[in-house]
PDB file of N, CA and C in Angstrom:
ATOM      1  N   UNK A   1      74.865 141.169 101.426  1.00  0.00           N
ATOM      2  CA  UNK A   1      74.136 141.752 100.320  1.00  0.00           C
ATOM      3  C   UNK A   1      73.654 140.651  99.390  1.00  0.00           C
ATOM      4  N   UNK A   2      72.609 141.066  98.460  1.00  0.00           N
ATOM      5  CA  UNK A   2      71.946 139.869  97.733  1.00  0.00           C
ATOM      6  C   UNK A   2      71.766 140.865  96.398  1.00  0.00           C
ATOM      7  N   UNK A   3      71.920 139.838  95.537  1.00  0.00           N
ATOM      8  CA  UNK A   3      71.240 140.667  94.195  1.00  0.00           C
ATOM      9  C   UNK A   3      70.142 139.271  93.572  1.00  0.00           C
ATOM     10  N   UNK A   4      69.336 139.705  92.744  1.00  0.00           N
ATOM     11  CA  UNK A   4      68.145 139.599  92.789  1.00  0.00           C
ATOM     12  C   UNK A   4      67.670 139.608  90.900  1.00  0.00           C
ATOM     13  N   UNK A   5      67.367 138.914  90.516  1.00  0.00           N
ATOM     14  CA  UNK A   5      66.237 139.018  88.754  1.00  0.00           C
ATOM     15  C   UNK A   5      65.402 138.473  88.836  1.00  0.00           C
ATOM     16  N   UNK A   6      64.221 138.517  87.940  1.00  0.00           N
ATOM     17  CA  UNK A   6      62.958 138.116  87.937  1.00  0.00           C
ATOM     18  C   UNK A   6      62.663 137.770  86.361  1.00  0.00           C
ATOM     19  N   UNK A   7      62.213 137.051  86.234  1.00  0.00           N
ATOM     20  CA  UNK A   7      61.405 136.671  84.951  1.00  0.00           C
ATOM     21  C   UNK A   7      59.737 136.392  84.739  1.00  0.00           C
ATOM     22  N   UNK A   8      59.185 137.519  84.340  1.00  0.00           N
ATOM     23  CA  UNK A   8      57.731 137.178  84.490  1.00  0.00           C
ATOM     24  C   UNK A   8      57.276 136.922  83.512  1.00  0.00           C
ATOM     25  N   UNK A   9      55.761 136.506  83.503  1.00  0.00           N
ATOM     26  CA  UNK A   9      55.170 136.016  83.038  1.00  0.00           C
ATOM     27  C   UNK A   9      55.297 135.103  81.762  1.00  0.00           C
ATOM     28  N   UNK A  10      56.552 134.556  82.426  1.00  0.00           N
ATOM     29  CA  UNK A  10      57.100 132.831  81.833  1.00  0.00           C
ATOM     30  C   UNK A  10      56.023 131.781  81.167  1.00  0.00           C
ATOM     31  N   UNK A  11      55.760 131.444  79.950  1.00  0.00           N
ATOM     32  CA  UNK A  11      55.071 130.944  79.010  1.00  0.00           C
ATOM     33  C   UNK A  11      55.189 129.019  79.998  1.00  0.00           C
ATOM     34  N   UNK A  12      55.613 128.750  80.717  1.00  0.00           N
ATOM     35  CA  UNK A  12      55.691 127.506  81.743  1.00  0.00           C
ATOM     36  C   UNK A  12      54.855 127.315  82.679  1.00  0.00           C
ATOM     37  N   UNK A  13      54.463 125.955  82.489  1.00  0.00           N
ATOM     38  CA  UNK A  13      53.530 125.702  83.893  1.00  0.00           C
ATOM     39  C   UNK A  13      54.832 125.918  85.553  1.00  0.00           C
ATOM     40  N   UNK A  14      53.855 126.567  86.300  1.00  0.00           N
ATOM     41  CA  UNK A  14      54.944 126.486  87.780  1.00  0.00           C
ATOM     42  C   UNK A  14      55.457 125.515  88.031  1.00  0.00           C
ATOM     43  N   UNK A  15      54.480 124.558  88.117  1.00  0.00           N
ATOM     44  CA  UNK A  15      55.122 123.008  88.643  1.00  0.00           C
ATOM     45  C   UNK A  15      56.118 122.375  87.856  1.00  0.00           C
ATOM     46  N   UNK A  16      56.554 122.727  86.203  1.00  0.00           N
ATOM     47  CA  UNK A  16      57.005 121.909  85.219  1.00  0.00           C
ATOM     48  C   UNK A  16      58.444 122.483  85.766  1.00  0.00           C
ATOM     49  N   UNK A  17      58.457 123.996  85.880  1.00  0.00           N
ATOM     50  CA  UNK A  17      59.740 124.705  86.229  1.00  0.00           C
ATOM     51  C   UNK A  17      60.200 124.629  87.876  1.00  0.00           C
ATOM     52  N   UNK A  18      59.525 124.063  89.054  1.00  0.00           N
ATOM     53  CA  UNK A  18      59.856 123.921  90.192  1.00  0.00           C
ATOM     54  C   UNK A  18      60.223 122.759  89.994  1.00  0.00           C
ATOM     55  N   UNK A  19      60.500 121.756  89.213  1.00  0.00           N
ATOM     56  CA  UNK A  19      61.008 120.222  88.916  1.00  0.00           C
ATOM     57  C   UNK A  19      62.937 120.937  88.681  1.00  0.00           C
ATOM     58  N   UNK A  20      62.749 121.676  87.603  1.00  0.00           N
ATOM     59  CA  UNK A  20      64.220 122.625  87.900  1.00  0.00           C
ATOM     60  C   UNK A  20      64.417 123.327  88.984  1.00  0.00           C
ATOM     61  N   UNK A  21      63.848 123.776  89.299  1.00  0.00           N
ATOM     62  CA  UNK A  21      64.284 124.950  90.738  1.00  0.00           C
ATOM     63  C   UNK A  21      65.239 124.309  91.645  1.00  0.00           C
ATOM     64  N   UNK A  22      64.453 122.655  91.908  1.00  0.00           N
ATOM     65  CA  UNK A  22      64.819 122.496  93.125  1.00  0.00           C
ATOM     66  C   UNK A  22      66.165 121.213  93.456  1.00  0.00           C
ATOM     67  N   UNK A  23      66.451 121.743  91.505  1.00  0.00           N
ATOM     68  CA  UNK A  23      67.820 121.456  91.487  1.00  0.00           C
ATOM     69  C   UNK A  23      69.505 121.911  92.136  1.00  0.00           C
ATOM     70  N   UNK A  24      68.859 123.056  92.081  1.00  0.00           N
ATOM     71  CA  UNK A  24      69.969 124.327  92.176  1.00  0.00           C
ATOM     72  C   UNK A  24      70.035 125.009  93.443  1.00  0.00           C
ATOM     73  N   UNK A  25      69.088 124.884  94.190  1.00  0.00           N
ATOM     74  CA  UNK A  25      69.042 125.471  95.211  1.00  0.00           C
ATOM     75  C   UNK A  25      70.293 125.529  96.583  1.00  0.00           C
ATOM     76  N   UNK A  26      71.074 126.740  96.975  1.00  0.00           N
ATOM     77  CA  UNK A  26      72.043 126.632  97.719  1.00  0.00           C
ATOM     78  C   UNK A  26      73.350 125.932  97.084  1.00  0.00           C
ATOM     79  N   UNK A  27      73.193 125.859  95.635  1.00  0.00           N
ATOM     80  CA  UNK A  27      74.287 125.940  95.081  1.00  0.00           C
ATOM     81  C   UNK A  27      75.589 126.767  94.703  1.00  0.00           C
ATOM     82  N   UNK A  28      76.470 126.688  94.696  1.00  0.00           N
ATOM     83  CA  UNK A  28      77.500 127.461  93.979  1.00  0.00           C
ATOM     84  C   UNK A  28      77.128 127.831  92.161  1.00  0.00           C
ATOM     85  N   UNK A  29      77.801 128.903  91.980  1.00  0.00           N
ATOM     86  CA  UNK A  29      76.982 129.515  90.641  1.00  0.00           C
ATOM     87  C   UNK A  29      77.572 128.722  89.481  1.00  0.00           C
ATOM     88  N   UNK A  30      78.803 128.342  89.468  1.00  0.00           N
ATOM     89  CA  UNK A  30      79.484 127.649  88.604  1.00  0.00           C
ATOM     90  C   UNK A  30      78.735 126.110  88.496  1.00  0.00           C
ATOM     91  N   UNK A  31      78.464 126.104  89.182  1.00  0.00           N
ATOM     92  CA  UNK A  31      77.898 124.407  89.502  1.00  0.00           C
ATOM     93  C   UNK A  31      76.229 124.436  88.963  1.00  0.00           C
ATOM     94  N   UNK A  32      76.023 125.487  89.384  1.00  0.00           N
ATOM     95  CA  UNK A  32      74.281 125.629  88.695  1.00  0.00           C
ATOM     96  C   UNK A  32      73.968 125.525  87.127  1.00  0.00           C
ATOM     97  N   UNK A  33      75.112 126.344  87.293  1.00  0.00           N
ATOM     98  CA  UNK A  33      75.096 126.670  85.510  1.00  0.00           C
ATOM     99  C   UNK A  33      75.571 125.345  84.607  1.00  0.00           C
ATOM    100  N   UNK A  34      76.219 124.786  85.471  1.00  0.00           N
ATOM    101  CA  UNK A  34      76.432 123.712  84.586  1.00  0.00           C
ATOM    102  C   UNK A  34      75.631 122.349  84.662  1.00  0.00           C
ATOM    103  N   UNK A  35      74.631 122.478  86.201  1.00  0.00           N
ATOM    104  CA  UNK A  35      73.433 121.780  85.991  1.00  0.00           C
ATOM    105  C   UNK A  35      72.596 121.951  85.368  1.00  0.00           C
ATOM    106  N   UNK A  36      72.216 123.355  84.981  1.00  0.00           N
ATOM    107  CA  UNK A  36      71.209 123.547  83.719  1.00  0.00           C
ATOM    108  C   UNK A  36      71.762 123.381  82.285  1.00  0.00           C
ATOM    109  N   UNK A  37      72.928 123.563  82.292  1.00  0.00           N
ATOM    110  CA  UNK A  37      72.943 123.181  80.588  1.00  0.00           C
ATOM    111  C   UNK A  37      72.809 121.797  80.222  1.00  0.00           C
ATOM    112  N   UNK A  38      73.029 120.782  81.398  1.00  0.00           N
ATOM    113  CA  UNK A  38      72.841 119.392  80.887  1.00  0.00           C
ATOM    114  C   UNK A  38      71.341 118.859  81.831  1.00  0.00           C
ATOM    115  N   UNK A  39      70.416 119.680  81.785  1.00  0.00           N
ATOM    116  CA  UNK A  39      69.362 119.440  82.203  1.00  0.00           C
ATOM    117  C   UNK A  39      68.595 119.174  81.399  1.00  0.00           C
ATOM    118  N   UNK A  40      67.503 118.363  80.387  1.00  0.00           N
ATOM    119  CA  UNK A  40      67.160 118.093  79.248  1.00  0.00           C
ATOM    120  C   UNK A  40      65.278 118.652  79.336  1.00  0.00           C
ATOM    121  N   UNK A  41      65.057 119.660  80.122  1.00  0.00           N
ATOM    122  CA  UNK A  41      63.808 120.179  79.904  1.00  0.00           C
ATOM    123  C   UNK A  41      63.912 121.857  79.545  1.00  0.00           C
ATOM    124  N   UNK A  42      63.122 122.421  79.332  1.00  0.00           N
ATOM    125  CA  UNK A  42      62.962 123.174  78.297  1.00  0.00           C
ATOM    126  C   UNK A  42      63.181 125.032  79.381  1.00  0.00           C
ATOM    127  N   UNK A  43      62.216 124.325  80.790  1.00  0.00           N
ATOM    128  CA  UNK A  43      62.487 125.126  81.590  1.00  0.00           C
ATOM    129  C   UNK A  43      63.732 125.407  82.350  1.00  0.00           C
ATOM    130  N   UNK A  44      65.191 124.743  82.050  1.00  0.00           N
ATOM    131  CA  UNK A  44      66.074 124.871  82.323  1.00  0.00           C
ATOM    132  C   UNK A  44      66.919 125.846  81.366  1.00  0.00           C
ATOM    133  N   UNK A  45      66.189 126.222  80.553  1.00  0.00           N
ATOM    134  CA  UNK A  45      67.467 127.259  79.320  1.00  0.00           C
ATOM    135  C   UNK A  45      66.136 128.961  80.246  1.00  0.00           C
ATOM    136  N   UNK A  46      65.559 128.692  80.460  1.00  0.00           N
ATOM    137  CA  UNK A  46      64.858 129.804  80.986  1.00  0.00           C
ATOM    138  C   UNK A  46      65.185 130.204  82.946  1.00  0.00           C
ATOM    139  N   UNK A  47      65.447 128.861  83.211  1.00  0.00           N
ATOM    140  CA  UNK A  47      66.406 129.353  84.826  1.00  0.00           C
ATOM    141  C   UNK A  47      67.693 130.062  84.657  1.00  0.00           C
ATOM    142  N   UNK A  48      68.358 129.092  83.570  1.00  0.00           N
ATOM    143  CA  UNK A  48      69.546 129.345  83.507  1.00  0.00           C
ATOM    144  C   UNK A  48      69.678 131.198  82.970  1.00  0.00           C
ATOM    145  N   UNK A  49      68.639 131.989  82.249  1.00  0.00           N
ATOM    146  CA  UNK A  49      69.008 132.942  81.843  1.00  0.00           C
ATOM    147  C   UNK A  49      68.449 134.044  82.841  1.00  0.00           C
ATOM    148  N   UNK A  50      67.573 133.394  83.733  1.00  0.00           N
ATOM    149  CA  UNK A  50      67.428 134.070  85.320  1.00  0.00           C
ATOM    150  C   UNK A  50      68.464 134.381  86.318  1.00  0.00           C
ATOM    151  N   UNK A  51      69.588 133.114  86.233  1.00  0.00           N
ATOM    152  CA  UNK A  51      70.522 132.958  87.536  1.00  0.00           C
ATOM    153  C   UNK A  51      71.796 134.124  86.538  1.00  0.00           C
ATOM    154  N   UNK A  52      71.949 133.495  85.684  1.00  0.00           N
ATOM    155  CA  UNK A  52      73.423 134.534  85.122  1.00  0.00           C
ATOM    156  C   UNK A  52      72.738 136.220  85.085  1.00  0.00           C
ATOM    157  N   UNK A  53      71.341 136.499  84.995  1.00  0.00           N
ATOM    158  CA  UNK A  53      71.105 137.795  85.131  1.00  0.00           C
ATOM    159  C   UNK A  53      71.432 138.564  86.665  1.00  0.00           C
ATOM    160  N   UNK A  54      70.806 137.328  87.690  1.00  0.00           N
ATOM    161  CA  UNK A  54      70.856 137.587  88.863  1.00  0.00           C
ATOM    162  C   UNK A  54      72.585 137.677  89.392  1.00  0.00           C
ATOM    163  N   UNK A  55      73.535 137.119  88.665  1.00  0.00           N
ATOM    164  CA  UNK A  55      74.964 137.429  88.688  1.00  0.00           C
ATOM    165  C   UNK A  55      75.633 138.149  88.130  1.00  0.00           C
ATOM    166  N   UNK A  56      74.777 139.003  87.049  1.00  0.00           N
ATOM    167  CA  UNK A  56      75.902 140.041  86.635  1.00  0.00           C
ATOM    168  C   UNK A  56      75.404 141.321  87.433  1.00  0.00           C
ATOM    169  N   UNK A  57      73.826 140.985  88.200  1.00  0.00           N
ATOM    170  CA  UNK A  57      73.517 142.321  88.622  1.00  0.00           C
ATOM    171  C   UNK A  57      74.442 142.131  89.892  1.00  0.00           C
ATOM    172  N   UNK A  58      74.857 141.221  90.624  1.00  0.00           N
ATOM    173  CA  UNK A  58      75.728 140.925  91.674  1.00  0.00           C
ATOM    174  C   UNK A  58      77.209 141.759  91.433  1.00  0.00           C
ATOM    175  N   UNK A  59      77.445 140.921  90.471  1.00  0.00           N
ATOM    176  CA  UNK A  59      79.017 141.856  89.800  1.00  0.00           C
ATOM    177  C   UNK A  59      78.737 143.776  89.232  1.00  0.00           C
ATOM    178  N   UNK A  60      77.955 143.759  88.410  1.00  0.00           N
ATOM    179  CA  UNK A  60      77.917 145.200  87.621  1.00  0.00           C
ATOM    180  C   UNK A  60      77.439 146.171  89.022  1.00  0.00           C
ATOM    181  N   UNK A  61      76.478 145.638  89.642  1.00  0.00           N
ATOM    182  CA  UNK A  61      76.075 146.680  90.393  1.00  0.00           C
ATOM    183  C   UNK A  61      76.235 146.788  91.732  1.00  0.00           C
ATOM    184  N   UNK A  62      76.317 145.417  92.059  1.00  0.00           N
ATOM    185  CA  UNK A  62      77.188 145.738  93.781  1.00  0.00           C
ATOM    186  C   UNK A  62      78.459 145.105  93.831  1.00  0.00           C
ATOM    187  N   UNK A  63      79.381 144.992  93.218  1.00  0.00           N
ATOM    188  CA  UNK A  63      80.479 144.571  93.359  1.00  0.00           C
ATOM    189  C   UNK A  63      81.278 143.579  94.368  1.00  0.00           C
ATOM    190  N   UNK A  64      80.073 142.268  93.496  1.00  0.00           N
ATOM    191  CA  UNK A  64      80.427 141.203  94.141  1.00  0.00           C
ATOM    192  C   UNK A  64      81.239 140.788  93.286  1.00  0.00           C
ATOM    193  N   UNK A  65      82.448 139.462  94.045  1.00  0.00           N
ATOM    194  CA  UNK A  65      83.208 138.667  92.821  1.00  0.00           C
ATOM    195  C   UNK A  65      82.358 137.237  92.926  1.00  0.00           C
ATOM    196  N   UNK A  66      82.429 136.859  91.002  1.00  0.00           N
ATOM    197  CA  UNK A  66      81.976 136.288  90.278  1.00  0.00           C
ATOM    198  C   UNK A  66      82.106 134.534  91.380  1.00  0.00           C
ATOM    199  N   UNK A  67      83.688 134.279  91.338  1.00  0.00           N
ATOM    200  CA  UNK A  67      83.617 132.873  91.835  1.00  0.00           C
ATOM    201  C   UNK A  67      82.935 132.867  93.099  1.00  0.00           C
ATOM    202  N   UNK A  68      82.558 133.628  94.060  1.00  0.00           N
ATOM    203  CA  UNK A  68      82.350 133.602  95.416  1.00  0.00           C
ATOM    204  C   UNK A  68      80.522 133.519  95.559  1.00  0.00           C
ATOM    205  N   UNK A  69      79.912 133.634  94.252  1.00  0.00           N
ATOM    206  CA  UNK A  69      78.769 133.825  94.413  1.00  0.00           C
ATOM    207  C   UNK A  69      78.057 132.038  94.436  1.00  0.00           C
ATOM    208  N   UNK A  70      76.588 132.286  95.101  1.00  0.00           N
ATOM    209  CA  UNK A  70      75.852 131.283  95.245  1.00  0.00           C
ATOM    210  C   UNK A  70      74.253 131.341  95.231  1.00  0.00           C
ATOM    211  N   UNK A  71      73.776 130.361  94.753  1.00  0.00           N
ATOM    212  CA  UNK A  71      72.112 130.872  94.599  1.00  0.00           C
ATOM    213  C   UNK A  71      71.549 130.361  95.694  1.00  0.00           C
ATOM    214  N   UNK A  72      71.267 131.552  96.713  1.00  0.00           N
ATOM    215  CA  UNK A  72      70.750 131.329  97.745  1.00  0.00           C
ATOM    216  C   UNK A  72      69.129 131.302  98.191  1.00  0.00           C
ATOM    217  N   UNK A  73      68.113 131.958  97.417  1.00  0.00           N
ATOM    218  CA  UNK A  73      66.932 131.229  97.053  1.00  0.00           C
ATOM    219  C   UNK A  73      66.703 131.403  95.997  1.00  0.00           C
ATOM    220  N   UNK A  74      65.660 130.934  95.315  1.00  0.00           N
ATOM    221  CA  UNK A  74      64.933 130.445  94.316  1.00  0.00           C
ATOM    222  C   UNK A  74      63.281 129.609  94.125  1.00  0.00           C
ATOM    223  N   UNK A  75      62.655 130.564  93.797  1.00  0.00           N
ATOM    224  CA  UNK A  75      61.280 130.326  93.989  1.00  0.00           C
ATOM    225  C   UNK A  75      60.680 130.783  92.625  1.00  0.00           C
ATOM    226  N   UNK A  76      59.536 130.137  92.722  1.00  0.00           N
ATOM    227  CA  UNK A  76      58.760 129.661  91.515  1.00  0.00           C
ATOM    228  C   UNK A  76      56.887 130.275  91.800  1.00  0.00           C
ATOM    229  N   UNK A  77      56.180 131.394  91.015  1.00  0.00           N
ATOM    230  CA  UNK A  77      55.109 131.409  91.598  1.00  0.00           C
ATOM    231  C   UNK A  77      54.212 131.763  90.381  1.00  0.00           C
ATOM    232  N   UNK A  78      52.720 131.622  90.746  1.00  0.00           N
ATOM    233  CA  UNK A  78      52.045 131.314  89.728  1.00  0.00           C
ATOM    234  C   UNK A  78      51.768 132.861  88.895  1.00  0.00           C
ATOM    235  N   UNK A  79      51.844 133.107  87.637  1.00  0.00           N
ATOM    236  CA  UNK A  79      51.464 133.903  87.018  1.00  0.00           C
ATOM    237  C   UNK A  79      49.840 134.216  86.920  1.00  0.00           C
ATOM    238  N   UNK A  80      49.295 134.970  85.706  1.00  0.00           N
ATOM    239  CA  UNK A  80      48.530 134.799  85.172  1.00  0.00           C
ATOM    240  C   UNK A  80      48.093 133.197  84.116  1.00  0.00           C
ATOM    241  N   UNK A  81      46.754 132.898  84.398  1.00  0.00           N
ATOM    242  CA  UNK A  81      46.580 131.988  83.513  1.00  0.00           C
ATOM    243  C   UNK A  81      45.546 132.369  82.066  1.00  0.00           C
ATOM    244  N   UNK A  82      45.983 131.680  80.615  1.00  0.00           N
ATOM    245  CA  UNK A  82      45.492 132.287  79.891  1.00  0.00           C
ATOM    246  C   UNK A  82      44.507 130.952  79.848  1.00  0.00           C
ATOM    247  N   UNK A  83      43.040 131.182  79.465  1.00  0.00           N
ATOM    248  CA  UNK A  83      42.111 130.606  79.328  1.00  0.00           C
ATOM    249  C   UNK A  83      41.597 130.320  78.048  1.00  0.00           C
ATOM    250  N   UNK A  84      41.548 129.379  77.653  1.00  0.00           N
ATOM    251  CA  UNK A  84      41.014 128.880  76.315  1.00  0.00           C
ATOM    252  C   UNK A  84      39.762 127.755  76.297  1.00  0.00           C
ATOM    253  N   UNK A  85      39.427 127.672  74.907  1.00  0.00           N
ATOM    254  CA  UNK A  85      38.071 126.575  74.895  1.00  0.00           C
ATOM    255  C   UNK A  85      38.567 125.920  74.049  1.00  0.00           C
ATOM    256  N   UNK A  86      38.015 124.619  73.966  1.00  0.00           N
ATOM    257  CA  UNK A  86      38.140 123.390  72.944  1.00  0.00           C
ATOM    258  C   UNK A  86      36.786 123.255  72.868  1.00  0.00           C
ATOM    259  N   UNK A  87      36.396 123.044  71.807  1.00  0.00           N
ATOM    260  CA  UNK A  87      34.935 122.318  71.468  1.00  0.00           C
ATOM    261  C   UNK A  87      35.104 120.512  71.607  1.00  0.00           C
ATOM    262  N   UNK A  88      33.890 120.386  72.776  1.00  0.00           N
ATOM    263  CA  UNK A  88      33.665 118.982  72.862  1.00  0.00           C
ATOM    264  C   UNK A  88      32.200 118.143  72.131  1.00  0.00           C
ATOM    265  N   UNK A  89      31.715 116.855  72.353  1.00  0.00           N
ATOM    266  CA  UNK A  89      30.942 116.411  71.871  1.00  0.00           C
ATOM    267  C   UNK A  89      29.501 116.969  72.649  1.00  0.00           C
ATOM    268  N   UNK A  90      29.018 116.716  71.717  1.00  0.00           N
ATOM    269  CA  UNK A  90      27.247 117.155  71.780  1.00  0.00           C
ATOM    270  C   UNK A  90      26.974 119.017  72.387  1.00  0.00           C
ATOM    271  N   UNK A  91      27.823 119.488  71.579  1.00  0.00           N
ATOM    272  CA  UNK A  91      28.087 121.435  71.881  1.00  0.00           C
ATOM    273  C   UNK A  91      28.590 121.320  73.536  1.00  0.00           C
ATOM    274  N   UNK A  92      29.283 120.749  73.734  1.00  0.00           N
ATOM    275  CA  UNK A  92      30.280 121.127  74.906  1.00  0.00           C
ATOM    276  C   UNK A  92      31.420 121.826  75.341  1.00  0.00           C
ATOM    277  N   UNK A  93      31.750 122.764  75.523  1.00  0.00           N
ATOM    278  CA  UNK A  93      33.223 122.768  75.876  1.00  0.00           C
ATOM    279  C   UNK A  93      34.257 122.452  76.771  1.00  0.00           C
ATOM    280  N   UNK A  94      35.513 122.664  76.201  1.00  0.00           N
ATOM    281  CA  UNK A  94      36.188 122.115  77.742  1.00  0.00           C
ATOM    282  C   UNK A  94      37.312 123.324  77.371  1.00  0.00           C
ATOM    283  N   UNK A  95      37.735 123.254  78.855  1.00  0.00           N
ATOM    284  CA  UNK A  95      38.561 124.949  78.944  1.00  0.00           C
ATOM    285  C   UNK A  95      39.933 124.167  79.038  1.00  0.00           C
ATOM    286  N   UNK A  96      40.915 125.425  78.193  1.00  0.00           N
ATOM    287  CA  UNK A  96      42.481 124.793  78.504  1.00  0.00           C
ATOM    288  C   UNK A  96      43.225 125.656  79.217  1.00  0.00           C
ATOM    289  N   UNK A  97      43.974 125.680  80.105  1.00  0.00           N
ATOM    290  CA  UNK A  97      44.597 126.450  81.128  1.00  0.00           C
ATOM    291  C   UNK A  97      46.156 126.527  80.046  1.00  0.00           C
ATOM    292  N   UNK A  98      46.590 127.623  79.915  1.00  0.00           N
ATOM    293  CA  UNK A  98      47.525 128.173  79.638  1.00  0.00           C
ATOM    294  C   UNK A  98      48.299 128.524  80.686  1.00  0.00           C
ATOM    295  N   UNK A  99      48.647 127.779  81.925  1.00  0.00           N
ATOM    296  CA  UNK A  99      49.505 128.540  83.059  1.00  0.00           C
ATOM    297  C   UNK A  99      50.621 129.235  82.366  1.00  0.00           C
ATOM    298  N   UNK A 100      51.319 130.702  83.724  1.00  0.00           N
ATOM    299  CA  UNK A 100      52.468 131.142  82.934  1.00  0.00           C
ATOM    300  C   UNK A 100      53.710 131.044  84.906  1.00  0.00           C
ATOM    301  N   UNK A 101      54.158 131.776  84.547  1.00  0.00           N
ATOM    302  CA  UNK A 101      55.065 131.696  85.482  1.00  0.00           C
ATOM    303  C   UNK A 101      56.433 132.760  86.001  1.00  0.00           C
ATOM    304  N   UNK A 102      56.086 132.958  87.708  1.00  0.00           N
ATOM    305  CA  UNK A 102      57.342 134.039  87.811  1.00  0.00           C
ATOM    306  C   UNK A 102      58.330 133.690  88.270  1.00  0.00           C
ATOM    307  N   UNK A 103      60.129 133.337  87.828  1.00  0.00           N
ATOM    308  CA  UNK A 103      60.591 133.394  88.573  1.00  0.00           C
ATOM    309  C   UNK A 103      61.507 133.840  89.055  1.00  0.00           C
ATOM    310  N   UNK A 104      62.051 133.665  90.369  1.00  0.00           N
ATOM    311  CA  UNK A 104      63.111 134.361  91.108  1.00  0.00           C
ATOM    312  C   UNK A 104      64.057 134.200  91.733  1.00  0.00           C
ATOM    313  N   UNK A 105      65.074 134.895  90.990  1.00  0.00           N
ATOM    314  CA  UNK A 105      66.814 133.946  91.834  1.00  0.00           C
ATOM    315  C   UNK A 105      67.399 135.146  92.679  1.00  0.00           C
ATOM    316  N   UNK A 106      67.483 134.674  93.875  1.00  0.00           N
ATOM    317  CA  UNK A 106      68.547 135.269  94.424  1.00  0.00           C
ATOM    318  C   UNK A 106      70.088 134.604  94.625  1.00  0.00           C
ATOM    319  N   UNK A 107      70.861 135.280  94.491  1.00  0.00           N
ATOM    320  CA  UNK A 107      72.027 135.210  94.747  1.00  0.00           C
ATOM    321  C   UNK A 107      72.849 135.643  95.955  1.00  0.00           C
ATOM    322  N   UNK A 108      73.611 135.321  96.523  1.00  0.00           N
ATOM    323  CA  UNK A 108      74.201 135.913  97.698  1.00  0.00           C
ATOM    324  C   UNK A 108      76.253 135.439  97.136  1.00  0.00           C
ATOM    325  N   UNK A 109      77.279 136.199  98.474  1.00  0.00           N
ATOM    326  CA  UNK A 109      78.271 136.064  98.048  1.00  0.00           C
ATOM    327  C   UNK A 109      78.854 135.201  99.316  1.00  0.00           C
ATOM    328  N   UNK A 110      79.152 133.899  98.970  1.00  0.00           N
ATOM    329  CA  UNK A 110      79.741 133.170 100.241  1.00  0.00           C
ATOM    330  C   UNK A 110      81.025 134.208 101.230  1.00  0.00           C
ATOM    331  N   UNK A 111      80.757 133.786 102.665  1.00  0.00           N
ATOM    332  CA  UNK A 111      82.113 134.699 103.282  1.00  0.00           C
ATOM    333  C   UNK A 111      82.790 133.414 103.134  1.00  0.00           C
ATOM    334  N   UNK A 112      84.374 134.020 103.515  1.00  0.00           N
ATOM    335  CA  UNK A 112      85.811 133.342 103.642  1.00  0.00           C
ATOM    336  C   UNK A 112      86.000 132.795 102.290  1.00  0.00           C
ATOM    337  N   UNK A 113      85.800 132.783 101.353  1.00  0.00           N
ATOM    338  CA  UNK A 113      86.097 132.447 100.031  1.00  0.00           C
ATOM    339  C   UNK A 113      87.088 133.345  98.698  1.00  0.00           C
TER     340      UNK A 113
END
């Protein structure tokens, strides 16, 4: 069994937050969590509140135990982008990409543990 959270339309570029992702991946949950709190980018307090969601839905709703769990994927995909203008020289503009971002932890429960 797997349990599963999502976080959409994440105010992060994809790529800034797949620099975290592909920290954690096939980790133990205890160990993740404590790679994101000493992770020093911004998109790591926003994984981190993905993976502990994706573990209590593990515990509250399918009755997995807590130490046995592991983040078994984790993927990163592009949202909506919000589009903006800057005024450039001689009446030009230039457009600013606002990327946003979805992402998604699964969790699974190691056997023999």
């Amino acid at each position: 069994m797997e349990a599963k959270a999502h976080a959409r339309y994440v105010r992060l570029a994809p790529r800034k937050v797949r620099a975290v992702v592909d920290l954690i991946r096939s980790k133990n949950l205890d160990e993740v969590l404590g790679i994101l709190r000493y992770t020093p980018r911004r998109a790591a307090e926003v994984v981190a509140k993905v993976v502990k969601s994706a573990a209590a839905n593990a515990e509250n709703n399918l009755e997995m135990k807590r130490g046995s769990l592991y983040v078994d994927q984790v993927y990163v995909d592009d949202g909506p982008t919000l589009k903006r203008v800057q005024p450039r020289a001689r009446g030009r503009r230039f457009m600013i990409l606002k990327r946003t971002s979805h992402i998604t932890v699964v969790v699974k429960e190691r056997k023999g543990v």
